[in-house]
Each structure stands twice: as C-alpha cells, then as structure tokens.
C-alpha atoms as a PDB file:
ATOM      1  CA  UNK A   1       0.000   0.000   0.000  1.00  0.00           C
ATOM      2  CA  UNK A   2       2.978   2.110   0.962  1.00  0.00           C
ATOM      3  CA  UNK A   3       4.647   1.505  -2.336  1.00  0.00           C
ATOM      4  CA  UNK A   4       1.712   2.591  -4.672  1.00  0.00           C
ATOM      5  CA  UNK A   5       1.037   5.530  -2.548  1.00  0.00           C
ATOM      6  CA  UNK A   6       4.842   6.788  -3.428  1.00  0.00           C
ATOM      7  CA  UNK A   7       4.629   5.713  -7.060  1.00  0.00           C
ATOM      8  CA  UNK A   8       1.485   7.467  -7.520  1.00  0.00           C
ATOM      9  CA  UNK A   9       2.718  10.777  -5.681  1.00  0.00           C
ATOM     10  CA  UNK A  10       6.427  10.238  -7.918  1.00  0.00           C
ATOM     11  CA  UNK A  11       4.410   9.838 -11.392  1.00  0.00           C
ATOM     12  CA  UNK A  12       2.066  13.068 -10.591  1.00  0.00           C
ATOM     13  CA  UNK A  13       5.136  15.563  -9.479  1.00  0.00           C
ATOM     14  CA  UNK A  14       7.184  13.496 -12.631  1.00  0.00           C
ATOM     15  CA  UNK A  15       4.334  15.090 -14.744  1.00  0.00           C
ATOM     16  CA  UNK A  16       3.729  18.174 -13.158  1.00  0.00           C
ATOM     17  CA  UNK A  17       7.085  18.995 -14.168  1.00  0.00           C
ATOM     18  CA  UNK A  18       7.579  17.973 -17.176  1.00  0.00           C
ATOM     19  CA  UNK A  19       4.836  20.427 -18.492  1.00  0.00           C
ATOM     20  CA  UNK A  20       6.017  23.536 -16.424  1.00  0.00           C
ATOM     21  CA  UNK A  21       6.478  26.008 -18.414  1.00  0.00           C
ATOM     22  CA  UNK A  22       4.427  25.046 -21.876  1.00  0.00           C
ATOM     23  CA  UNK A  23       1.623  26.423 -22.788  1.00  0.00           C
ATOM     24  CA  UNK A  24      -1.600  24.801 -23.574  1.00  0.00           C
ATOM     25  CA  UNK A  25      -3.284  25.213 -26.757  1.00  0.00           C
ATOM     26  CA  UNK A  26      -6.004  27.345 -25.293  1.00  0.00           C
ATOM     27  CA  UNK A  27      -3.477  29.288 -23.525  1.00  0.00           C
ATOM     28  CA  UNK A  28      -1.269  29.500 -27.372  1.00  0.00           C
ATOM     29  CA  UNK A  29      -4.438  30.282 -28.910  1.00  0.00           C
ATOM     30  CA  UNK A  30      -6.211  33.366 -26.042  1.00  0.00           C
ATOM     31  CA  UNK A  31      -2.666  34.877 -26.651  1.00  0.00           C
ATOM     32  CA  UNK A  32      -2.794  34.796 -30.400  1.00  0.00           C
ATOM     33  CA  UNK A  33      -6.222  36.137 -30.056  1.00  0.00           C
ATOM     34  CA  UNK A  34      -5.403  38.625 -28.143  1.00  0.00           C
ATOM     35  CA  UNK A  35      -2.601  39.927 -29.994  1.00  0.00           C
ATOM     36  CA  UNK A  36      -4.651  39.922 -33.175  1.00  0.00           C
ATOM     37  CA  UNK A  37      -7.107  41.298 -31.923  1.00  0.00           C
ATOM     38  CA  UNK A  38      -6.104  44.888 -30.335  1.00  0.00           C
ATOM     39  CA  UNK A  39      -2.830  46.058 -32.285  1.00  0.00           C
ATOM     40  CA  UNK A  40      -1.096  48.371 -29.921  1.00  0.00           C
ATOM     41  CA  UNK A  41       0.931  47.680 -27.317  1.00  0.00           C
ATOM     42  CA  UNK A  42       1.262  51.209 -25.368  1.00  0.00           C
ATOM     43  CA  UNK A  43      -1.796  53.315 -23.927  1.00  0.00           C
ATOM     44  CA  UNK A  44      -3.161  55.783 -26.435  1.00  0.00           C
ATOM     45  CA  UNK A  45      -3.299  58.519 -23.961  1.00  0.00           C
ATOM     46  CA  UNK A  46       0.106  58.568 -22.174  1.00  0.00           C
ATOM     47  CA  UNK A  47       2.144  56.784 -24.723  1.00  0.00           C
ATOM     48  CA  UNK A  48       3.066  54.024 -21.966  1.00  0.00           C
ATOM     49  CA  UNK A  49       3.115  50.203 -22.332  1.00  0.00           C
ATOM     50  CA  UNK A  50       0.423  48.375 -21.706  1.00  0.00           C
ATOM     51  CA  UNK A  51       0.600  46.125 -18.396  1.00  0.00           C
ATOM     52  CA  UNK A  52       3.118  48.424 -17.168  1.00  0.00           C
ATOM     53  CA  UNK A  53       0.769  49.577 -14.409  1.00  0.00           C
ATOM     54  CA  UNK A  54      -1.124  46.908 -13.671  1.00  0.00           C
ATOM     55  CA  UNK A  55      -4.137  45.446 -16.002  1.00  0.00           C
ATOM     56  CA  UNK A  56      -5.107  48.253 -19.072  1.00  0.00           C
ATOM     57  CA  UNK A  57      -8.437  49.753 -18.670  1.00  0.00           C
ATOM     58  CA  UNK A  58     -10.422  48.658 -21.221  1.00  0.00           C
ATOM     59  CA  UNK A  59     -12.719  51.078 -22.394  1.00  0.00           C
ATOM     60  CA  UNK A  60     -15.223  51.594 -25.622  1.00  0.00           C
ATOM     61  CA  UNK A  61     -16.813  53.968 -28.053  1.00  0.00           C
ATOM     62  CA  UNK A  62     -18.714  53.430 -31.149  1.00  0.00           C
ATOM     63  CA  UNK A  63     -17.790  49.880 -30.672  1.00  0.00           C
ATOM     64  CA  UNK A  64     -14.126  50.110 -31.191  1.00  0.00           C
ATOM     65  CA  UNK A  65     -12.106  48.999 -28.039  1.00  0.00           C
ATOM     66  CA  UNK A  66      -9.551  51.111 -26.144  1.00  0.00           C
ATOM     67  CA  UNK A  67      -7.007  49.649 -23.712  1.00  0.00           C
ATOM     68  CA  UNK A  68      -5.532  52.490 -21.367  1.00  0.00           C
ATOM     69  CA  UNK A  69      -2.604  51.770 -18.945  1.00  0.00           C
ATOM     70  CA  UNK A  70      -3.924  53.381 -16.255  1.00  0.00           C
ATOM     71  CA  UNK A  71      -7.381  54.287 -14.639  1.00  0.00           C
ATOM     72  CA  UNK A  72      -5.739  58.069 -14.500  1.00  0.00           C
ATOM     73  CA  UNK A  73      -6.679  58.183 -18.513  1.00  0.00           C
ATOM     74  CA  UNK A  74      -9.785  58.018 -18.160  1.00  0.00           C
ATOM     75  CA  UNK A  75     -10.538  61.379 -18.114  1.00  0.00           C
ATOM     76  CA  UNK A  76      -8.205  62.665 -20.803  1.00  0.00           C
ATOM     77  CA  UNK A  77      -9.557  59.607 -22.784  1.00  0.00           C
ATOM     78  CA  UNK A  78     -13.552  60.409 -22.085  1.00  0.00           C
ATOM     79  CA  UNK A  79     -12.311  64.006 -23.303  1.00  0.00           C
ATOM     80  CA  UNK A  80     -11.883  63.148 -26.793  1.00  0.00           C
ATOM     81  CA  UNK A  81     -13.008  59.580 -27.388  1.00  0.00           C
ATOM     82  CA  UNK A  82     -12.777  60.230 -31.500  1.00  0.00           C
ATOM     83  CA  UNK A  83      -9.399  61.286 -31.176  1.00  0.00           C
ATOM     84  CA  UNK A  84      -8.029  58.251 -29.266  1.00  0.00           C
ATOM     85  CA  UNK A  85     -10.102  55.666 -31.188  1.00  0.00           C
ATOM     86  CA  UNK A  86      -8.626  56.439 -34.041  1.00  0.00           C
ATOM     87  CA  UNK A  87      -5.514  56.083 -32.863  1.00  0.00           C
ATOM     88  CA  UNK A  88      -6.532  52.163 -32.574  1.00  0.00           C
ATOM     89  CA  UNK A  89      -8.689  52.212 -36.047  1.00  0.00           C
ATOM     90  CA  UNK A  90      -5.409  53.310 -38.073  1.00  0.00           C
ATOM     91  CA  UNK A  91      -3.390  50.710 -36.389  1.00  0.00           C
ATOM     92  CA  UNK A  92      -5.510  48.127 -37.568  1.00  0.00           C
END
C-alpha cells in the first residue's frame, strides 16, 4: 500500500514537471487572439506600455475597443473619445 502511494505521488510531481512552463493550446491560442485582436501595445493617452501599471483599462466607443494603462486616462480619454479611437482604427 505504501509503495503505490509513493509511485502514484512520484508519477504526478514526474508530470507536473515535465509540463512547467508550456503552454496549452487554449493558452497559445487566447494569446494569439489577443494579440490579433487589439494592435497596440502602449496606452493611447500617455504613450506608456500596456501592463506596465497593472491590467489596461479597457474602455469603448462606437464599438471600437480602447485599452488604457492606467485608470488616470480616463478622463483625458472620455475628453476626446474620436481622437483616441482612431488612434486604434489606423493601427488596424
């Protein structure tokens, strides 16, 4: 009983590590999607990259989505919505 207990607890950690670090195809395939489907990489407002603050603010208008780095661009963004949109529009 002993035994089996210890193989069964090797094999699991044996296969826990040998996928550390890979992703999964759902993971491969959010990430892809995600890249394809917002082209910037830096906040429209302040010019800084994405992520660097924490999670981008996602916001929207006319149904074209706008990822900020910050929730302090919120208000220069809500200022001129048009202006920062098309920032993302001519990216595409």
């Amino acid at each position: 009983m002993k035994f089996t207990t210890i193989t069964i607890f090797a094999t699991a950690i044996v296969f826990s590590l040998a996928s550390c670090g890979e992703k999964t195809t759902t993971e491969t395939a959010k990430d892809e999607a995600t890249t394809t489907e917002y082209p910037l990489t830096t906040c429209v407002v302040s010019g800084e990259e994405l992520g660097s603050m924490g999670d981008p603010v996602v916001m929207e208008h006319n149904g074209t989505k706008v990822k900020l780095c910050c929730k302090e661009c919120i208000d220069k963004f809500n200022s001129d919505p048009a202006k920062y949109t098309k920032m993302v529009t001519d990216a595409k």
